[in-house]
Protein backbone atom coordinates (compact mmCIF):
# COMPACT_ATOMS: atom_id res chain seq x y z
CA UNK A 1 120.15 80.80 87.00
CA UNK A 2 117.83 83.95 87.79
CA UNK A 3 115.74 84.80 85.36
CA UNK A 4 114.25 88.34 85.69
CA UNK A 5 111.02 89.48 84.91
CA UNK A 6 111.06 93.45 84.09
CA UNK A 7 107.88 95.22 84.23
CA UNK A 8 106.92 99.24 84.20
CA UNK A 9 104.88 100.71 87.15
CA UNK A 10 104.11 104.49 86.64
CA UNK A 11 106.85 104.59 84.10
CA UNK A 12 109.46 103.43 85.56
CA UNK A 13 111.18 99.64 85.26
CA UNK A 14 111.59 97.29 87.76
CA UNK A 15 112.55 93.78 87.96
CA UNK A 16 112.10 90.88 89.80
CA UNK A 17 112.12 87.12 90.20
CA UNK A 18 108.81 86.20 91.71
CA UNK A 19 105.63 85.57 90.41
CA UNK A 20 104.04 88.55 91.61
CA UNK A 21 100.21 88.79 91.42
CA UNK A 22 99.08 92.54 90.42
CA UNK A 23 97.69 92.62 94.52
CA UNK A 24 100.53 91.34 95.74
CA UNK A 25 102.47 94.26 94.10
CA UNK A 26 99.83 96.77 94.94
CA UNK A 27 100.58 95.54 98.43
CA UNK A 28 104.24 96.09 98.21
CA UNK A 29 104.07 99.19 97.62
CA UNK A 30 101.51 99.80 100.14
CA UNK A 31 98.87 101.91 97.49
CA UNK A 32 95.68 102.27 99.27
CA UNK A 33 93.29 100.62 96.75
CA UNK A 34 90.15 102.42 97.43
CA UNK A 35 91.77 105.37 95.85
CA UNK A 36 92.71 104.60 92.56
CA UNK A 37 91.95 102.86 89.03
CA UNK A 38 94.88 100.49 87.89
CA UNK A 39 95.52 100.14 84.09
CA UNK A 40 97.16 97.18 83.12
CA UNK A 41 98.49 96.86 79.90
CA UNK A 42 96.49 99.50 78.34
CA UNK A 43 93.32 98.79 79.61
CA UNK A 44 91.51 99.16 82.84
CA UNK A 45 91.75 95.85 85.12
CA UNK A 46 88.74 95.54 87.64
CA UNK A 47 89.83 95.09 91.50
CA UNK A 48 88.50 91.05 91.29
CA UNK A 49 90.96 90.03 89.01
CA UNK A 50 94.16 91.48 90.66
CA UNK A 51 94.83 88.29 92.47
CA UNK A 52 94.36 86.36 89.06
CA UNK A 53 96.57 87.85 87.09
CA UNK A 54 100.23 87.72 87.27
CA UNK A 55 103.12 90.24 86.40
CA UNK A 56 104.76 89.37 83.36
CA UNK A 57 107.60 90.68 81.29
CA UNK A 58 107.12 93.82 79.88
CA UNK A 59 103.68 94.40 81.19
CA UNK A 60 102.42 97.73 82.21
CA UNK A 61 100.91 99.01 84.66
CA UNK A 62 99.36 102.11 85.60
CA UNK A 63 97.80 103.66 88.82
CA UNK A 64 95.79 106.65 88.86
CA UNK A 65 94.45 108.11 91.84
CA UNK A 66 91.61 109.38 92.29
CA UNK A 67 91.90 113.13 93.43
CA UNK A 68 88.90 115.40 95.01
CA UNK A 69 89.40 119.03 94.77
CA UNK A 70 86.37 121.82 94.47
């Protein structure tokens, strides 16, 4: 039997049944991490820990790029 992790990226749910690291995601959906701050679970998670720190159920997670303008 499956069981399903379900975790919010951006808002929106997903689900899955691996134990995805937060850079493993990040890879997955191919985000270019030089341009953006991740949030994860409410507070800001520093670029050395993403391989650390697995996806759980219910976590959150939030990218926000980075955006130049003048």
């Amino acid at each position: 039997m499956c069981k399903f992790k379900y975790f919010f990226l951006n808002g929106q749910q997903y689900r899955t049944t691996y134990n995805l690291t937060i850079l493993e995601l990040i890879q997955y959906f191919n985000f270019n991490t030089s341009l953006f701050v991740l949030e994860y679970n409410n507070q800001i998670c520093n670029k050395k820990k993403w391989n650390n720190i697995f996806v759980d159920n219910n976590d959150k997670i939030e990218i926000v790029t980075i955006v130049g303008g003048g």
